[in-house]
C-alpha atoms as a PDB file:
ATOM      1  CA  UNK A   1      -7.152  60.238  10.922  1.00  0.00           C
ATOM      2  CA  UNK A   2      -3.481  60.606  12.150  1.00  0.00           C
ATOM      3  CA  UNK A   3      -2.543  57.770  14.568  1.00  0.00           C
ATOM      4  CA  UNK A   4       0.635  58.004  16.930  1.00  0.00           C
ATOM      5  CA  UNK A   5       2.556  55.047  18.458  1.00  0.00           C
ATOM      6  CA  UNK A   6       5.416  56.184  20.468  1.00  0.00           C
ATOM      7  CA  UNK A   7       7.642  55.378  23.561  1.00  0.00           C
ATOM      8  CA  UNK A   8       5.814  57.781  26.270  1.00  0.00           C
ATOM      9  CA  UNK A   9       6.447  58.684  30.009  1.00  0.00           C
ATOM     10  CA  UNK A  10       2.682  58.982  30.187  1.00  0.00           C
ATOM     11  CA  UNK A  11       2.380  56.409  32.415  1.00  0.00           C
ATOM     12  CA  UNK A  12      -1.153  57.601  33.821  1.00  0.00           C
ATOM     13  CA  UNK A  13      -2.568  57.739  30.069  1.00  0.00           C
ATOM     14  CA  UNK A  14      -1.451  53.931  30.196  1.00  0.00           C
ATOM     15  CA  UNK A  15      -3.206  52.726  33.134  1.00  0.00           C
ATOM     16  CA  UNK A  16      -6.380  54.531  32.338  1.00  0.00           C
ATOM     17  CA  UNK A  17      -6.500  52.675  28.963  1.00  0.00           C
ATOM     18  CA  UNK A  18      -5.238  49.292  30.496  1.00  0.00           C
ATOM     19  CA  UNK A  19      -8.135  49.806  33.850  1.00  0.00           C
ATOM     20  CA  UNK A  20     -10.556  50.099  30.622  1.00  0.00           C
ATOM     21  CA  UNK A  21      -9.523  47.189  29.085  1.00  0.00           C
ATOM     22  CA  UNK A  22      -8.714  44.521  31.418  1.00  0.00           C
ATOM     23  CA  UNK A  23     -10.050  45.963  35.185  1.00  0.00           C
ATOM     24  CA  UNK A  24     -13.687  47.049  33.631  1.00  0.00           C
ATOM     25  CA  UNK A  25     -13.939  44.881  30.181  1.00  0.00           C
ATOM     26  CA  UNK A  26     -12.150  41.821  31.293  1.00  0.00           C
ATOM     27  CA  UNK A  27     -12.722  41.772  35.376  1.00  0.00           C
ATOM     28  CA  UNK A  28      -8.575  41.787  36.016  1.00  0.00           C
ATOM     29  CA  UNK A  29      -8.179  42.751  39.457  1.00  0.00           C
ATOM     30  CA  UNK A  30      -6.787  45.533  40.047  1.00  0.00           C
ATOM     31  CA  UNK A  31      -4.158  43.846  42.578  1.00  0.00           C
ATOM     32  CA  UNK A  32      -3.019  41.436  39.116  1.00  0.00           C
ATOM     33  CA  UNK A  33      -3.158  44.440  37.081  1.00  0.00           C
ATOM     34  CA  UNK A  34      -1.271  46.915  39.220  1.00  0.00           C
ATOM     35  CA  UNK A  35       1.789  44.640  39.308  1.00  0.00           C
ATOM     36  CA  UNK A  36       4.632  47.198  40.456  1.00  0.00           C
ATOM     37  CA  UNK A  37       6.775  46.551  37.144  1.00  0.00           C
ATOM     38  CA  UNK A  38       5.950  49.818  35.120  1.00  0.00           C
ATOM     39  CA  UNK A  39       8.346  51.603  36.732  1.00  0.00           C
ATOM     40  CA  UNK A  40      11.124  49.030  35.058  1.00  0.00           C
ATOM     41  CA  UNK A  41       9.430  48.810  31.550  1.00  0.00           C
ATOM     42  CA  UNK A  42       9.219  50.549  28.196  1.00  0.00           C
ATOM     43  CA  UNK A  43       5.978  51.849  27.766  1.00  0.00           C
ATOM     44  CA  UNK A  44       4.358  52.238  24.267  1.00  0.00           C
ATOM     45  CA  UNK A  45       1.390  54.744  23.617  1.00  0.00           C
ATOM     46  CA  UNK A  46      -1.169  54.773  20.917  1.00  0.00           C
ATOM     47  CA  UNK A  47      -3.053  58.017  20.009  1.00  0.00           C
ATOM     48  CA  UNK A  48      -5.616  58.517  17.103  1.00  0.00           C
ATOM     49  CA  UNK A  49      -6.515  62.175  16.201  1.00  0.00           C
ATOM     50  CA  UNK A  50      -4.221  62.992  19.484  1.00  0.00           C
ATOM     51  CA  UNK A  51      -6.307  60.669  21.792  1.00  0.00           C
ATOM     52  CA  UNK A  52      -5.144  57.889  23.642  1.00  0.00           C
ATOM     53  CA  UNK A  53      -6.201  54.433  22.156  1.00  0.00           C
ATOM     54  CA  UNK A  54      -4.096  51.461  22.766  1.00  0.00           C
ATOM     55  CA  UNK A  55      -0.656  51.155  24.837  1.00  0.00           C
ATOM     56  CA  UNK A  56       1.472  48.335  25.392  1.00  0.00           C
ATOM     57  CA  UNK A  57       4.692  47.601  28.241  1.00  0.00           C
ATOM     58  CA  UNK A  58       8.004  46.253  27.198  1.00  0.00           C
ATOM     59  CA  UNK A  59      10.143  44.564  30.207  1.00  0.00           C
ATOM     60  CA  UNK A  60      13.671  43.342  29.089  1.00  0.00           C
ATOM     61  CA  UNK A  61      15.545  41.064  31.395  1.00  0.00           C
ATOM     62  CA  UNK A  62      19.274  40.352  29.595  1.00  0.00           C
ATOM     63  CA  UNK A  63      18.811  38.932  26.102  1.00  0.00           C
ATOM     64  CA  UNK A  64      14.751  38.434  26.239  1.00  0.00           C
ATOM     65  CA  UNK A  65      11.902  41.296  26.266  1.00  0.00           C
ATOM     66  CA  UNK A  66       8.845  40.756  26.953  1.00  0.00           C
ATOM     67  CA  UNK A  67       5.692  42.480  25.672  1.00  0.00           C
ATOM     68  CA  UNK A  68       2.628  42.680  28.156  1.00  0.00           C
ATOM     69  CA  UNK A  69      -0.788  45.053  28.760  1.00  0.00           C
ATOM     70  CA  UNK A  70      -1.484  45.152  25.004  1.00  0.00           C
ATOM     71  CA  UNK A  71      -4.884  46.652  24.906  1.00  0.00           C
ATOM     72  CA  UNK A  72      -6.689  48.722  22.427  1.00  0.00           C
ATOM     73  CA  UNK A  73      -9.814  50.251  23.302  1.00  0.00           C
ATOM     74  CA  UNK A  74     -13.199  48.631  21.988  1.00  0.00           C
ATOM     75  CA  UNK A  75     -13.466  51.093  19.353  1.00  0.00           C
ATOM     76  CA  UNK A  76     -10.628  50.865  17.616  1.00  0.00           C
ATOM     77  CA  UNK A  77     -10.144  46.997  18.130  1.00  0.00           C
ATOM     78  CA  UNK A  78     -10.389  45.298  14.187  1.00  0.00           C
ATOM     79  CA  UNK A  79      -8.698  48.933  12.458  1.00  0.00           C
ATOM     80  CA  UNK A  80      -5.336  47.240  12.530  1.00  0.00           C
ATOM     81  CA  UNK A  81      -4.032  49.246  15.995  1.00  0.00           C
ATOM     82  CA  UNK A  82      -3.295  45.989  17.827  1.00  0.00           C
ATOM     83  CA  UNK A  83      -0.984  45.046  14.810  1.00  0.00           C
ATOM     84  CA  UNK A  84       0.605  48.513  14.412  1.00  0.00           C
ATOM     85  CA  UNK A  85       1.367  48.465  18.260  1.00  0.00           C
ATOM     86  CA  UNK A  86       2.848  44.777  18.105  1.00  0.00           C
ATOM     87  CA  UNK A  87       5.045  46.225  14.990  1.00  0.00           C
ATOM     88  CA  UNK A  88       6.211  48.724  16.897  1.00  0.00           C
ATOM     89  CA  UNK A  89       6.699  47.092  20.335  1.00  0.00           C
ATOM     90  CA  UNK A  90       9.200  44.940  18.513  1.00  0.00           C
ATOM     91  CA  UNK A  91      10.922  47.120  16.461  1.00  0.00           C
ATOM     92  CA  UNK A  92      11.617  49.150  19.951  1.00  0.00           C
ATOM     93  CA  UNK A  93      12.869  45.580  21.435  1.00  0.00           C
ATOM     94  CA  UNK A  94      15.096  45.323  18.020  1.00  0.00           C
ATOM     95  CA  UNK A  95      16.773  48.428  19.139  1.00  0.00           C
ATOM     96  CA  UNK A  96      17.624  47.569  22.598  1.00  0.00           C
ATOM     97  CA  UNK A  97      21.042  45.997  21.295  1.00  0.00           C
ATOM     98  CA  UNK A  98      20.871  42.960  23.662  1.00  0.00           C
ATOM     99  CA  UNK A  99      17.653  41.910  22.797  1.00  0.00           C
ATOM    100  CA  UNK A 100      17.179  38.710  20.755  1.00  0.00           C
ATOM    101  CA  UNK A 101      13.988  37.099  21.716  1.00  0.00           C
ATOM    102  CA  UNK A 102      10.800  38.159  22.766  1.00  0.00           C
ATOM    103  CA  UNK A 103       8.058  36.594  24.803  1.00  0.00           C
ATOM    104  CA  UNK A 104       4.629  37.454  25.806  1.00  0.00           C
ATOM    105  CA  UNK A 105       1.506  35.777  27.514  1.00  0.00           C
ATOM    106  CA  UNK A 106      -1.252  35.174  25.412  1.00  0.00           C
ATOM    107  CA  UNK A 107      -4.885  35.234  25.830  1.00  0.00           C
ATOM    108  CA  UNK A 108      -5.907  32.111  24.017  1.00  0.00           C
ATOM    109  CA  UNK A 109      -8.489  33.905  21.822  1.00  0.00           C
ATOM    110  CA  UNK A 110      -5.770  36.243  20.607  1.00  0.00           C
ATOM    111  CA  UNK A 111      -2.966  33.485  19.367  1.00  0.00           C
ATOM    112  CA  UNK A 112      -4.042  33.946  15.848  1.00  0.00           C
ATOM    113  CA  UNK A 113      -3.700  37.697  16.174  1.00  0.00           C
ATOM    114  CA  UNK A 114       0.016  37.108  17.517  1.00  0.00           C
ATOM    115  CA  UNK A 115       0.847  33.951  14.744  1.00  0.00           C
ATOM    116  CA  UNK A 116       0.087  36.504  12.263  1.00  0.00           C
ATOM    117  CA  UNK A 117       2.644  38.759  13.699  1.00  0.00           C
ATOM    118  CA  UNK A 118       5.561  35.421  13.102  1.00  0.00           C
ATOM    119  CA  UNK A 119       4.764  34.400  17.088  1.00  0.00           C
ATOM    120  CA  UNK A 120       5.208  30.890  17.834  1.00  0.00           C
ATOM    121  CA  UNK A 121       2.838  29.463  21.312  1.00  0.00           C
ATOM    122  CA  UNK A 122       5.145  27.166  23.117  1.00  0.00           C
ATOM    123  CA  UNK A 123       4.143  24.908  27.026  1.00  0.00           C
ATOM    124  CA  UNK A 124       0.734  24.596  28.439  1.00  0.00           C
ATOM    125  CA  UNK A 125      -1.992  26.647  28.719  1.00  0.00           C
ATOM    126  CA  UNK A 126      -2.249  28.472  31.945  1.00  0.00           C
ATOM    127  CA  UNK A 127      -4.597  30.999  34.014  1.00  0.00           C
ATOM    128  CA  UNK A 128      -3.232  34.687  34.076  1.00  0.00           C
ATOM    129  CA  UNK A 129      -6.175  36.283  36.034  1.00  0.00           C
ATOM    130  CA  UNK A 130      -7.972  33.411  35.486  1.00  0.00           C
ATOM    131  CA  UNK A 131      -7.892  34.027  31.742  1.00  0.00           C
ATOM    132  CA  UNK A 132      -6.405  31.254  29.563  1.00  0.00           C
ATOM    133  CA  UNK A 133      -2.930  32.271  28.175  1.00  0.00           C
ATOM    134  CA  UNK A 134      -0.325  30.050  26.616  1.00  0.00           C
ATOM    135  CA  UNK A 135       3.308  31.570  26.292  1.00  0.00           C
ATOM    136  CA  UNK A 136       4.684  32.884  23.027  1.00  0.00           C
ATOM    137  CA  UNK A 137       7.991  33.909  21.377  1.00  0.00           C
ATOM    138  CA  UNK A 138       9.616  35.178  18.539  1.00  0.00           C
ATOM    139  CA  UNK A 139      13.147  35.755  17.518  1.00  0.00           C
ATOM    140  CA  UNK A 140      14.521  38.992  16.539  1.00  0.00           C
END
């Protein structure tokens, strides 16, 4: 198995994984998932065995990035691609030379996934989509 996690200008390989994930798993609209941003971000691509499996989008705004649409597809979820993409997402934001903190929304069932990565939840929680989130951040 040879798995690939790369900056990518595939931006349609992106929102086909992320309308799987959140539009058809999680019942995001597709008005809240098509925010107009993508355009302005770093996008990250996961492939296993060349196909496309998980993707994440980077947005950096002065000295803070922030990591959104992380999404692995149901059958790779629990083989350690979530963490691999998180690992990379921030070692791309490391390289950014401005960058010292980054932030991300998370669903509340995944904060353990992101505390494992060193996040730290900070405020309320909140509905994104009318998913539960709290805020999270993470120097670097």
């Amino acid at each position: 198995m040879t798995v690939d996690i790369s900056l990518t200008r595939n931006i349609d390989a992106c929102h086909a994984l992320r309308r799987r994930v959140f539009i058809e798993e999680q019942d995001v609209s597709e008005a809240e998932e098509v925010d107009g941003l993508d355009d302005d971000a770093l996008h990250l691509l996961a492939t296993v065995d060349g196909v496309p499996m998980g993707s994440a989008r980077i947005l950096i705004k002065g000295t803070t990035a922030k990591i959104g649409r992380v999404c692995v597809l149901s059958e790779q979820r629990g083989t350690g691609l979530g963490t691999a993409i998180m690992r990379a997402a921030l070692e791309v934001c490391k390289t950014q030379g401005t960058v010292n903190k980054v932030v991300l929304g998370s669903q509340l069932h995944a904060l353990k996934f992101y505390e494992q990565l060193g996040f730290e939840a900070f405020g309320p929680i909140y509905l994104d989509a009318k998913i539960e989130h709290r805020d999270m951040n993470i120097a670097v």
